[in-house]
C-alpha atoms as a PDB file:
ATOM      1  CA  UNK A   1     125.943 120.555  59.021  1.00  0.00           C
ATOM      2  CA  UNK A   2     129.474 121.441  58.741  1.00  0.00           C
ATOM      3  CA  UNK A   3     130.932 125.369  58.083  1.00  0.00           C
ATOM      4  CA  UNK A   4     130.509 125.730  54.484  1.00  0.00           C
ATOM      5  CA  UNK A   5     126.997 124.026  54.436  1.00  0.00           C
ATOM      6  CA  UNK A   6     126.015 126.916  57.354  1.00  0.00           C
ATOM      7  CA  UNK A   7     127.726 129.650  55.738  1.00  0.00           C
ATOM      8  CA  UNK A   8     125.820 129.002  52.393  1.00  0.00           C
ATOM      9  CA  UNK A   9     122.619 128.407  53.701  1.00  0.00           C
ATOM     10  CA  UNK A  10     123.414 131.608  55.734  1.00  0.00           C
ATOM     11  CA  UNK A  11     123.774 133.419  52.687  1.00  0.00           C
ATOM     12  CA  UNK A  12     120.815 132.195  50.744  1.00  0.00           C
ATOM     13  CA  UNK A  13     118.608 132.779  53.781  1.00  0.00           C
ATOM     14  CA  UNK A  14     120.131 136.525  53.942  1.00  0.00           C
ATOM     15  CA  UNK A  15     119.514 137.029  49.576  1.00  0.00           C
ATOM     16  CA  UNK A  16     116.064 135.339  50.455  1.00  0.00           C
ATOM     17  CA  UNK A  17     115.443 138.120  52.918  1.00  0.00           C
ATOM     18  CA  UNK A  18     116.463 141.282  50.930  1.00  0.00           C
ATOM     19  CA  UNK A  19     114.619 140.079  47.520  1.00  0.00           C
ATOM     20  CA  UNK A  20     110.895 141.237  49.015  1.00  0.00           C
ATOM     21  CA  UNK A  21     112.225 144.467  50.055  1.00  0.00           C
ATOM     22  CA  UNK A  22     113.434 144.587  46.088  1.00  0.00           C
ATOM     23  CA  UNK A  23     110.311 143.572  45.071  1.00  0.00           C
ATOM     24  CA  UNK A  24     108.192 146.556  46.556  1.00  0.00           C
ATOM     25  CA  UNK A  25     110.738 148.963  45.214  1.00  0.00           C
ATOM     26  CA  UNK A  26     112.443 150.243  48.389  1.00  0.00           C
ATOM     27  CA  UNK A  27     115.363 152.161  47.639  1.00  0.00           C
ATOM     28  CA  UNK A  28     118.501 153.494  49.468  1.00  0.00           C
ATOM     29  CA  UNK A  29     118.171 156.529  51.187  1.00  0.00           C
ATOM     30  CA  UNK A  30     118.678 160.117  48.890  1.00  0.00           C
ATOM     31  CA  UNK A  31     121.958 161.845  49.323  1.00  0.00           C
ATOM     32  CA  UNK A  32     120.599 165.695  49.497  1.00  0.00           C
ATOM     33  CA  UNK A  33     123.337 168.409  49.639  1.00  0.00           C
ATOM     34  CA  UNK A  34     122.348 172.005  50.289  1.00  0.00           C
ATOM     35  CA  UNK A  35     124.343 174.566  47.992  1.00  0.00           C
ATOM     36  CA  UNK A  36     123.497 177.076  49.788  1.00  0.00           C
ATOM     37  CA  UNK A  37     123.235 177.931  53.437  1.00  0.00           C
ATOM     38  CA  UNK A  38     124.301 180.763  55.860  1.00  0.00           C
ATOM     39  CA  UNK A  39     125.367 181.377  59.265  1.00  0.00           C
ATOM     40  CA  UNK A  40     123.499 183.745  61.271  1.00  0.00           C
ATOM     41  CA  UNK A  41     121.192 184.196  58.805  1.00  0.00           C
ATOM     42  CA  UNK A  42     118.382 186.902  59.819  1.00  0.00           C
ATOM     43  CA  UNK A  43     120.075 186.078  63.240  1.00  0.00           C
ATOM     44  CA  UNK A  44     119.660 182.340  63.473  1.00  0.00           C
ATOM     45  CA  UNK A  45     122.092 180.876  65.503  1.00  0.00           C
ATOM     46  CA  UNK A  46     124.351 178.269  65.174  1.00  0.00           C
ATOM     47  CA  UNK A  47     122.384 175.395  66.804  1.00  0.00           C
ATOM     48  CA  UNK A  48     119.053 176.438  64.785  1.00  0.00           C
ATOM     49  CA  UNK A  49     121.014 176.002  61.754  1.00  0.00           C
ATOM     50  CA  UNK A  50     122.522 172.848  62.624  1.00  0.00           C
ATOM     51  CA  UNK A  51     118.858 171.415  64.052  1.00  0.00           C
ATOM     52  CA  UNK A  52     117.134 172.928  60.348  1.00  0.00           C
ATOM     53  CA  UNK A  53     120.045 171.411  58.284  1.00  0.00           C
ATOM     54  CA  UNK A  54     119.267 167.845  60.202  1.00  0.00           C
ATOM     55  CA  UNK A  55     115.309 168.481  60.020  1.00  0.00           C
ATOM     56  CA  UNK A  56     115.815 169.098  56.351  1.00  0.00           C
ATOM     57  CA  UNK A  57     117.508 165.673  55.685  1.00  0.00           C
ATOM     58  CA  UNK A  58     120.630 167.074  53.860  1.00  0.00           C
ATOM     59  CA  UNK A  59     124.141 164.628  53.944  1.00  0.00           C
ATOM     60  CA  UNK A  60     125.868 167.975  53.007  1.00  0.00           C
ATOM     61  CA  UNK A  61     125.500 171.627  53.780  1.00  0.00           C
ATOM     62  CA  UNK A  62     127.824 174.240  51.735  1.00  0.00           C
ATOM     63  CA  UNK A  63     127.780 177.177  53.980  1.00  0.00           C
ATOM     64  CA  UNK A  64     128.414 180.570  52.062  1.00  0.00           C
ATOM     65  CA  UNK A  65     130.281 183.404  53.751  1.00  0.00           C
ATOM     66  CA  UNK A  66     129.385 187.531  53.562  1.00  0.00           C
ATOM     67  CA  UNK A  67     132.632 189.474  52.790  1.00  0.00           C
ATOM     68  CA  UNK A  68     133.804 191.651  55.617  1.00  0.00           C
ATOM     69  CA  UNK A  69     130.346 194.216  55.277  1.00  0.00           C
ATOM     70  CA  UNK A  70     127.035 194.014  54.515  1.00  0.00           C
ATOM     71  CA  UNK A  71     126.171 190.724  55.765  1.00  0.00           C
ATOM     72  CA  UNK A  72     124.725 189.806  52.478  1.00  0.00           C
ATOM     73  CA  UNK A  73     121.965 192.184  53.044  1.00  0.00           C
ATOM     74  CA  UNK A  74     120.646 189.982  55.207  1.00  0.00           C
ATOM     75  CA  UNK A  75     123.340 189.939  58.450  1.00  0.00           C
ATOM     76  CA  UNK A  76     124.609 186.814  57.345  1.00  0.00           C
ATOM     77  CA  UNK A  77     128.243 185.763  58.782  1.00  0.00           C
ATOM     78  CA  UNK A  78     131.315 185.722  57.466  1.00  0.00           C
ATOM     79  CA  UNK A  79     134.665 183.441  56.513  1.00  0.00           C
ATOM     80  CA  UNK A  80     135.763 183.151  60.244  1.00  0.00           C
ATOM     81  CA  UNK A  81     132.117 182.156  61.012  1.00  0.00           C
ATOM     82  CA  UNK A  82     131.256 179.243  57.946  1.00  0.00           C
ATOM     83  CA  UNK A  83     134.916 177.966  59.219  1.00  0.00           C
ATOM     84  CA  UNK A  84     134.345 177.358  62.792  1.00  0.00           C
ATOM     85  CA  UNK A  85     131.099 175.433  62.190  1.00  0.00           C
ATOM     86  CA  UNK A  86     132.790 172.841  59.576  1.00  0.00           C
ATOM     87  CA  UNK A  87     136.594 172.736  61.821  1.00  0.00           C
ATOM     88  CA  UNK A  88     133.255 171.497  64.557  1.00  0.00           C
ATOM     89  CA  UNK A  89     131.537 169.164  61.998  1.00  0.00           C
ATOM     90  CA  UNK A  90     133.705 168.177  59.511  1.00  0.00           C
ATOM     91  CA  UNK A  91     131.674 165.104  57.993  1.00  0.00           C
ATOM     92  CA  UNK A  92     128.196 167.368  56.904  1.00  0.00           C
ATOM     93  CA  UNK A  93     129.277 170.564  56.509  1.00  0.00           C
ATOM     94  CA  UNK A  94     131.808 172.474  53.792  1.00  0.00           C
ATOM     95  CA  UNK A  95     132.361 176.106  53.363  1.00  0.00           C
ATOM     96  CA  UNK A  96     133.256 179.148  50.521  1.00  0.00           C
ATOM     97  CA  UNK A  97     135.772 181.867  50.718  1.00  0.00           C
ATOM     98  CA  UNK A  98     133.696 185.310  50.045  1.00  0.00           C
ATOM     99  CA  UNK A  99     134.847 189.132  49.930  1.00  0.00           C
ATOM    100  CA  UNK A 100     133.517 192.343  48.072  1.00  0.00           C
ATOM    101  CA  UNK A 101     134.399 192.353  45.074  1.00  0.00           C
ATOM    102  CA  UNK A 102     135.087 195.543  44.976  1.00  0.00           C
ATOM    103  CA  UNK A 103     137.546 195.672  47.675  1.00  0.00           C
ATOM    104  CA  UNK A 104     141.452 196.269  47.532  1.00  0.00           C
ATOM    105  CA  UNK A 105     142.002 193.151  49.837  1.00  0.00           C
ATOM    106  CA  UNK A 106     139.278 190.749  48.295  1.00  0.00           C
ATOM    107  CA  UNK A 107     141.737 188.606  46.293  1.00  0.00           C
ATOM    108  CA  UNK A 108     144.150 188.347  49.144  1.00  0.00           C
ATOM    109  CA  UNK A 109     141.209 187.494  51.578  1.00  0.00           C
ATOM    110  CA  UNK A 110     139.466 184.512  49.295  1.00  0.00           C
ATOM    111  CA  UNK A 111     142.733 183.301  48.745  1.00  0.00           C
ATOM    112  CA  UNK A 112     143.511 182.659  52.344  1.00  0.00           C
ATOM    113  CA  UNK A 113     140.425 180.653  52.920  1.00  0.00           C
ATOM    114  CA  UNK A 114     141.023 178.678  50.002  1.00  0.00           C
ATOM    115  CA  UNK A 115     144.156 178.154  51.509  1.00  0.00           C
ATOM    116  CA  UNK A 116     142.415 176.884  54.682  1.00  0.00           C
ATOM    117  CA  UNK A 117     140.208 174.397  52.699  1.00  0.00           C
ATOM    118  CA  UNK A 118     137.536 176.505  51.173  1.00  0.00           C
ATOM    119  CA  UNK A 119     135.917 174.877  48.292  1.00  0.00           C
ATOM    120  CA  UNK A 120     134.433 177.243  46.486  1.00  0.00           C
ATOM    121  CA  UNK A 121     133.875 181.160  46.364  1.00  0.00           C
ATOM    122  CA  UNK A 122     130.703 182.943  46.799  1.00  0.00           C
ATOM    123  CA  UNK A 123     127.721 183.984  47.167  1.00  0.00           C
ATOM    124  CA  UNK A 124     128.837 186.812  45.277  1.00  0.00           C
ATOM    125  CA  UNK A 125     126.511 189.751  46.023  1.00  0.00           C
ATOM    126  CA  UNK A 126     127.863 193.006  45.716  1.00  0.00           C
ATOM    127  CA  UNK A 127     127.386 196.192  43.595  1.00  0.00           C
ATOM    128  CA  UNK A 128     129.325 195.574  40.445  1.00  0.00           C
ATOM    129  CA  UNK A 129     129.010 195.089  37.290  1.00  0.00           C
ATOM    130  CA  UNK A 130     129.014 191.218  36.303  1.00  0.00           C
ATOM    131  CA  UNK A 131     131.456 191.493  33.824  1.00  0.00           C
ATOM    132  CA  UNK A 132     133.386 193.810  35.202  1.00  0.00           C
ATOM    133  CA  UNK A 133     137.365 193.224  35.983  1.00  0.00           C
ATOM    134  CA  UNK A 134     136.237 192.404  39.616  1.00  0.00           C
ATOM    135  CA  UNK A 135     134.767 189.097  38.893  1.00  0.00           C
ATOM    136  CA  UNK A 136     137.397 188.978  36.320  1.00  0.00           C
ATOM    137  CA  UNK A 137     140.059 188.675  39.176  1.00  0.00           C
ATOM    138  CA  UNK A 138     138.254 186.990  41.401  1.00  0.00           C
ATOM    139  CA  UNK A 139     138.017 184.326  38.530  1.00  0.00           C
ATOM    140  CA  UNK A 140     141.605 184.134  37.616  1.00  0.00           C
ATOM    141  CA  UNK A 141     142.320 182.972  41.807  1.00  0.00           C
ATOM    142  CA  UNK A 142     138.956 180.642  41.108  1.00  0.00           C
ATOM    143  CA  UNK A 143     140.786 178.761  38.180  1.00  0.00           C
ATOM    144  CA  UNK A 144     144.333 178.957  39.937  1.00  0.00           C
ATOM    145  CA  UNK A 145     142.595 177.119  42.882  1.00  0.00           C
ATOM    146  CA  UNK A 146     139.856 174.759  41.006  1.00  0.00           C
ATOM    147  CA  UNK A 147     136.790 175.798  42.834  1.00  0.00           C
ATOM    148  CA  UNK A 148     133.640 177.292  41.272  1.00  0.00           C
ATOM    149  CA  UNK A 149     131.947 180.376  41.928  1.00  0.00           C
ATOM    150  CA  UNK A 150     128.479 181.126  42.957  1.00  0.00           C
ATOM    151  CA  UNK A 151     126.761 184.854  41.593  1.00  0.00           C
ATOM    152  CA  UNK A 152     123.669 186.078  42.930  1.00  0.00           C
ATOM    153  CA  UNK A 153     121.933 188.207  39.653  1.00  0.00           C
ATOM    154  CA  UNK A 154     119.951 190.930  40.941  1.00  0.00           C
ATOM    155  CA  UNK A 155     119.077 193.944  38.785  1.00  0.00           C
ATOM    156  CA  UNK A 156     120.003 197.524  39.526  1.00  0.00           C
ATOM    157  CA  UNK A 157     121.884 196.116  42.758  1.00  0.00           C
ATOM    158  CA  UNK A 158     124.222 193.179  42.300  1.00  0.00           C
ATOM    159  CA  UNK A 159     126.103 191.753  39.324  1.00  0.00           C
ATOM    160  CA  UNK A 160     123.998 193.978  37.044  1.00  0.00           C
ATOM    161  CA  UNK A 161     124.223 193.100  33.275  1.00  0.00           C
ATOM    162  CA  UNK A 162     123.529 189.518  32.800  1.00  0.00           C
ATOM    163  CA  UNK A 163     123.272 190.094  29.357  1.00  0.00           C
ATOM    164  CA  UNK A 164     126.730 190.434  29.463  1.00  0.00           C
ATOM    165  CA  UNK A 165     127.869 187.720  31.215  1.00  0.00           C
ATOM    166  CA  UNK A 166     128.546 185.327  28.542  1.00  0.00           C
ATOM    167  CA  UNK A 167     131.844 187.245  28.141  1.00  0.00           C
ATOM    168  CA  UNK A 168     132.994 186.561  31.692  1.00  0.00           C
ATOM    169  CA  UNK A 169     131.982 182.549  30.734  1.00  0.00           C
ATOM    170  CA  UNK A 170     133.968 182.583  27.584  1.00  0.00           C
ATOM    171  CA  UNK A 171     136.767 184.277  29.236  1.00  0.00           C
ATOM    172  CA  UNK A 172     137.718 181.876  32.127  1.00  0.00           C
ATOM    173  CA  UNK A 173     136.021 178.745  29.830  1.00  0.00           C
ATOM    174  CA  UNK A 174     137.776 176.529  32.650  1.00  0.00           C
ATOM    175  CA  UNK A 175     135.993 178.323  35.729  1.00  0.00           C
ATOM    176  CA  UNK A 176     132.604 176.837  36.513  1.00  0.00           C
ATOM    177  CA  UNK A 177     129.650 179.283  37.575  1.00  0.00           C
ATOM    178  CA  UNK A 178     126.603 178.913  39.638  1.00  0.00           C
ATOM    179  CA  UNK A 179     123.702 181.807  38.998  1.00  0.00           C
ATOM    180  CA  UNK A 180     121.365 182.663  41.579  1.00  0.00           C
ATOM    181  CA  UNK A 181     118.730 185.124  42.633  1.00  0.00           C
ATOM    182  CA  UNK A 182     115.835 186.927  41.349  1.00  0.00           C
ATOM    183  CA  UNK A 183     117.502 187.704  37.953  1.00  0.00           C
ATOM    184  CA  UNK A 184     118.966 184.509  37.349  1.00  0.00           C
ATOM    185  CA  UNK A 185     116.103 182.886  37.622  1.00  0.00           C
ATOM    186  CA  UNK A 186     113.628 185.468  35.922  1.00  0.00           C
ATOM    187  CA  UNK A 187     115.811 185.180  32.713  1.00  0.00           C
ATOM    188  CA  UNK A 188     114.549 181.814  32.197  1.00  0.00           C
ATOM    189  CA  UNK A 189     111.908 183.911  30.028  1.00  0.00           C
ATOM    190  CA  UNK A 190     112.977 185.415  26.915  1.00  0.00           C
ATOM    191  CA  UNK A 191     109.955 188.011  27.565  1.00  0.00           C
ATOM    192  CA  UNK A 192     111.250 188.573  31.485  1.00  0.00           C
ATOM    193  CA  UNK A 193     111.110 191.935  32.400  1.00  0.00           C
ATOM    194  CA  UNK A 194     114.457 193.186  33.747  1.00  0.00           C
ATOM    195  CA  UNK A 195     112.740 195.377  37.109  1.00  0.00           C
ATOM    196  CA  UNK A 196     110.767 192.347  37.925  1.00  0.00           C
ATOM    197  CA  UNK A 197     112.058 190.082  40.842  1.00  0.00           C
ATOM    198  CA  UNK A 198     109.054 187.269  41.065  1.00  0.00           C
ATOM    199  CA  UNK A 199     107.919 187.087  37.526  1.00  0.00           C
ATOM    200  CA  UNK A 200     104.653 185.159  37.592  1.00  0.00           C
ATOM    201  CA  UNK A 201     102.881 183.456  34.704  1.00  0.00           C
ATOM    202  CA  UNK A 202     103.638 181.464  31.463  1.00  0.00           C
ATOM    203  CA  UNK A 203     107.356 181.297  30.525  1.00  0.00           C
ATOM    204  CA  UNK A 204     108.346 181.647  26.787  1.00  0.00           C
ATOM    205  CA  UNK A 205     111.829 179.281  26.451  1.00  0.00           C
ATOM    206  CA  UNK A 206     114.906 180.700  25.916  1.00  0.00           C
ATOM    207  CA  UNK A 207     115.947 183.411  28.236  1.00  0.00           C
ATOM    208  CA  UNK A 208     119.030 184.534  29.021  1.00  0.00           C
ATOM    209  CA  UNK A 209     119.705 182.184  31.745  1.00  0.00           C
ATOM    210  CA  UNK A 210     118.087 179.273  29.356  1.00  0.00           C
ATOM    211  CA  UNK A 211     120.717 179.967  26.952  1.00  0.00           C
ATOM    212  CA  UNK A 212     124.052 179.982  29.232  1.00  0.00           C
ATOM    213  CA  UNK A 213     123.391 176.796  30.255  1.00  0.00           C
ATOM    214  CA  UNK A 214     123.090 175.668  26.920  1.00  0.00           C
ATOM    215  CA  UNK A 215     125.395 177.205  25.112  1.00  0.00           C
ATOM    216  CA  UNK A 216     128.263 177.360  27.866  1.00  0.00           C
ATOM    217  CA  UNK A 217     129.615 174.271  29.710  1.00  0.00           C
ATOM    218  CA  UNK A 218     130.724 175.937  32.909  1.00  0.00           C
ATOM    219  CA  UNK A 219     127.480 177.611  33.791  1.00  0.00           C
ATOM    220  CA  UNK A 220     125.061 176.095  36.410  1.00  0.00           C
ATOM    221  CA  UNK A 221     122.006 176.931  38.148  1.00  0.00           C
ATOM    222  CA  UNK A 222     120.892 177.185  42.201  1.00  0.00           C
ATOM    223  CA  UNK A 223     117.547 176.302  42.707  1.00  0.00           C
ATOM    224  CA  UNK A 224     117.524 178.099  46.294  1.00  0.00           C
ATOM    225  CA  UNK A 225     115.270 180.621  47.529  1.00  0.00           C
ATOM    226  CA  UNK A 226     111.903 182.188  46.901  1.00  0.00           C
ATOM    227  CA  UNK A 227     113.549 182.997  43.242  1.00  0.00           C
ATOM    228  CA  UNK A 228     114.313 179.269  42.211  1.00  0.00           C
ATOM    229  CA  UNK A 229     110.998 177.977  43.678  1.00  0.00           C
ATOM    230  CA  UNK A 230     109.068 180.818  41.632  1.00  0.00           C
ATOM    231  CA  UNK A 231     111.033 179.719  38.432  1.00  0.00           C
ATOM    232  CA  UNK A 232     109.704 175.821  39.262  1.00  0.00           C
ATOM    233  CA  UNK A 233     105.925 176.718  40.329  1.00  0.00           C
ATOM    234  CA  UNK A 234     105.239 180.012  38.173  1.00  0.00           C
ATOM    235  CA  UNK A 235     104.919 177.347  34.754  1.00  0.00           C
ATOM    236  CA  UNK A 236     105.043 174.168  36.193  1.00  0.00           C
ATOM    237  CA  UNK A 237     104.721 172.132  32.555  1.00  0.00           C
ATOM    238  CA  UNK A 238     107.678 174.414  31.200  1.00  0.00           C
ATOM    239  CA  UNK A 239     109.609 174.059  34.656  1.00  0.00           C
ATOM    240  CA  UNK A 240     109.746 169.989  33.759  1.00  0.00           C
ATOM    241  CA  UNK A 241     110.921 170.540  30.416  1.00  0.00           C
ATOM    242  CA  UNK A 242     113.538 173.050  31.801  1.00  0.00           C
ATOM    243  CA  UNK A 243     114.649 170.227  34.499  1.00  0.00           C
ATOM    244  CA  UNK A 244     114.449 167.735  32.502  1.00  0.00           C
ATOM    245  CA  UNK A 245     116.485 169.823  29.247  1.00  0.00           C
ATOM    246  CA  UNK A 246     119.245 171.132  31.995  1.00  0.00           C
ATOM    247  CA  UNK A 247     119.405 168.016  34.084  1.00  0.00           C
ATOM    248  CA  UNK A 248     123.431 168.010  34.334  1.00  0.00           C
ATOM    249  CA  UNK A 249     123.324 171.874  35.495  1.00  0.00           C
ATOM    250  CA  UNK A 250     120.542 172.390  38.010  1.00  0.00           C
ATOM    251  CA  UNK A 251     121.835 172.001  42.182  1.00  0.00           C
ATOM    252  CA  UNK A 252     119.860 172.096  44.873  1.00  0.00           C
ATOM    253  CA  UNK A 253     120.049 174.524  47.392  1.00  0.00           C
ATOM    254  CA  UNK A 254     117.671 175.734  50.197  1.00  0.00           C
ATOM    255  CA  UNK A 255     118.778 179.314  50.927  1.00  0.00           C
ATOM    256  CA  UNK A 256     116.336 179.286  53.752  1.00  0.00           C
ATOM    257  CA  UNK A 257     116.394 181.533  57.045  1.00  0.00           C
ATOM    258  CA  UNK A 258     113.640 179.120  58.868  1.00  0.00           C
ATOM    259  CA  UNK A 259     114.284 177.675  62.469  1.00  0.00           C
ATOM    260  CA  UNK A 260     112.488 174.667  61.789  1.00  0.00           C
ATOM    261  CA  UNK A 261     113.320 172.971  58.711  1.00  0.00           C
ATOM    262  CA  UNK A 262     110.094 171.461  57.939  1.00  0.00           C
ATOM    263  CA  UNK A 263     106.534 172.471  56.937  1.00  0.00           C
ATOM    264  CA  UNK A 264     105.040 175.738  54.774  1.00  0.00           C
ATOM    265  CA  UNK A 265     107.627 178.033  56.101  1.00  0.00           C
ATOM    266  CA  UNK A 266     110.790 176.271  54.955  1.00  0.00           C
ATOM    267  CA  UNK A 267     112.024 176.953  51.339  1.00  0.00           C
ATOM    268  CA  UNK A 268     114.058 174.164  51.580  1.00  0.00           C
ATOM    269  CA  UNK A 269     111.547 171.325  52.419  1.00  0.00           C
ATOM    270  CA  UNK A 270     109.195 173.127  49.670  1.00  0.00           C
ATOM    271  CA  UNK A 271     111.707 173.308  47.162  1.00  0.00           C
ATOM    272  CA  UNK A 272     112.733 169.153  48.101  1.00  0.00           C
ATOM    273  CA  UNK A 273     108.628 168.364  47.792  1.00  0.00           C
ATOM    274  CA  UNK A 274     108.337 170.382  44.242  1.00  0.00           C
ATOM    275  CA  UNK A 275     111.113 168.606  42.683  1.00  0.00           C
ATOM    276  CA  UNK A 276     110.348 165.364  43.620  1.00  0.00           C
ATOM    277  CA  UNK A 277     106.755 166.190  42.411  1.00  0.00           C
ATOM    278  CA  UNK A 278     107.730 167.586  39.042  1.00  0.00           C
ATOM    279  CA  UNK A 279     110.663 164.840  38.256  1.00  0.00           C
ATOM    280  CA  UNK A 280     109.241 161.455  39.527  1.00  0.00           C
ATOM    281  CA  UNK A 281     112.281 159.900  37.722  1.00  0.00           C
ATOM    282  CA  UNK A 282     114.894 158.745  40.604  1.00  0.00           C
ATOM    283  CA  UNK A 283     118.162 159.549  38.481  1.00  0.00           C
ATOM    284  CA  UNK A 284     117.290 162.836  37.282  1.00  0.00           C
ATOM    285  CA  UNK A 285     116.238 163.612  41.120  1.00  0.00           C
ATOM    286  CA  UNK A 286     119.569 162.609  42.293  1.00  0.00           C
ATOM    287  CA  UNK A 287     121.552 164.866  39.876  1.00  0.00           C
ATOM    288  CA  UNK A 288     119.764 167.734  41.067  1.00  0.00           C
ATOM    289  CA  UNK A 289     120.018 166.411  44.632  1.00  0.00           C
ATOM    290  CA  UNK A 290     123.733 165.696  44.774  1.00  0.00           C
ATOM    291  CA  UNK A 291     125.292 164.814  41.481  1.00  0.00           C
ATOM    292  CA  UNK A 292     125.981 167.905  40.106  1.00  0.00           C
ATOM    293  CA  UNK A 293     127.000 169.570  42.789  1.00  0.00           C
ATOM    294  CA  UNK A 294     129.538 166.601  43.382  1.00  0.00           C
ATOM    295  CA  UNK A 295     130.785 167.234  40.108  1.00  0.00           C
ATOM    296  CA  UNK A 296     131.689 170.410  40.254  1.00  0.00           C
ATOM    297  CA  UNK A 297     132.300 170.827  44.297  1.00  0.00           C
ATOM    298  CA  UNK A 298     134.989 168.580  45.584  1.00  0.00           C
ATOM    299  CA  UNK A 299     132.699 167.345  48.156  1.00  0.00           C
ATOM    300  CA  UNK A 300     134.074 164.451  50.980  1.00  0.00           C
ATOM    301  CA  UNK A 301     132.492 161.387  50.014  1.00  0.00           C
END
């Protein structure tokens, strides 16, 4: 047998080989990138979050910064912290700029961590109003720099006035927004009542939330936390349709303060099993998984 004789019969071997694995529908493994993530979250450490990020099977975690107080209400760290754990692991982890809103030196602050390769600003969670010249600003440096921002909605505490948020999204048309948080996701009714975080029950199409991300190209959803999981499991049949009508706009994140990364106690790992349970369908799956974040996050490939 002479070289090219081996080298085809090598090959045909090789195709023989990989056709059975075709045939009983094996697939390449699932990118998953977390949106959202956060150091010191509820006092988790560094190495817990790594070992729960790598339990939880994600290619890509987006850690998201407090501003300079409040810890996000939750003691969550800030820029300097997000930035030393991706300058340590640069090929799975990528990081926001953050600030209050509120504050004289907020602009000046993002800006600098733009500056050091932040990708994105947020989670915005501060007492203001969501339309207010605030997230105005702080939407003007998002455009200058070409990096989204992610809101966290919560009623009578931060970003109040969703209502009014379509004038924000009509205002910087080429900024793209992520919502997130109890009112976010409790908007997805048209009935929602505004004082309620965990709305349970039937959900009657076209909320507030429903509509932005129809009517407004640069508006996206977070699926992370107990409020995106409620908004899947609270009307599962309506939750499909929703996925399924919003497909191009819906992330994934965890937003989950768990040590382990796996099992009933993990957001994350529920949230992964619920999707993959509603939307059998591989493509639709992988736009929520990593698609549309990549689209909108300039994410390492």
């Amino acid at each position: 047998m002479n070289r090219r004789q081996f080298l085809t019969k090598t090959a045909t071997t090789a195709a023989g080989v990989a056709l059975p694995c075709q045939a009983i529908g094996l697939q390449p493994r699932q990118e998953i990138i977390d949106l959202h993530q956060h150091t010191n979250y509820s006092g988790r450490n560094d190495q817990r979050l790594l070992g729960h990020q790598k339990a939880l099977g994600v290619s890509w975690t987006v850690l998201l910064p407090a501003g300079r107080l409040y810890g996000l209400a939750a003691n969550c760290g800030g820029n300097k912290s997000v930035r030393k754990i991706v300058v340590k692991n640069p090929r799975h982890y990528i990081h926001f700029a953050n600030e209050i809103a509120d504050h004289p030196e907020c602009v000046e602050t993002i800006e600098a961590y733009l500056k050091k390769g932040a990708l994105g600003i947020g989670e915005q969670k501060f007492r203001v109003e969501c339309d207010s010249k605030h997230i105005s600003r702080i939407a003007e440096l998002a455009e200058e720099y070409d990096v989204p921002i992610l809101m966290h909605f919560e009623h009578g505490n931060y970003n109040t006035g969703i209502n009014r948020f379509h004038k924000i999204l009509e205002k910087h048309s080429k900024v793209n927004f992520i919502g997130h948080a109890q009112t976010w996701w409790g908007n997805i009714d048209k009935n929602h009542v505004q004082t309620v975080m965990y709305p349970k029950g039937k959900v009657t199409p076209s909320g507030i939330s429903d509509r932005l991300l129809l009517d407004y190209p640069n508006m996206f959803g977070d699926l992370s936390a107990g409020s995106g999981q409620n908004a899947l499991i609270r009307d599962e049949e309506h939750a499909v349709e929703f996925i399924k009508r919003h497909q191009d706009k819906l992330i994934f994140g965890s937003d989950c303060n768990d040590i382990i990364g796996r099992g009933p106690s993990c957001i994350g790992a529920r949230t992964i099993e619920i999707i993959r349970r509603l939307i059998p369908n591989r493509k639709i799956q992988d736009k929520l998984f990593s698609g549309n974040a990549r689209r909108i996050i300039r994410i390492p490939k």
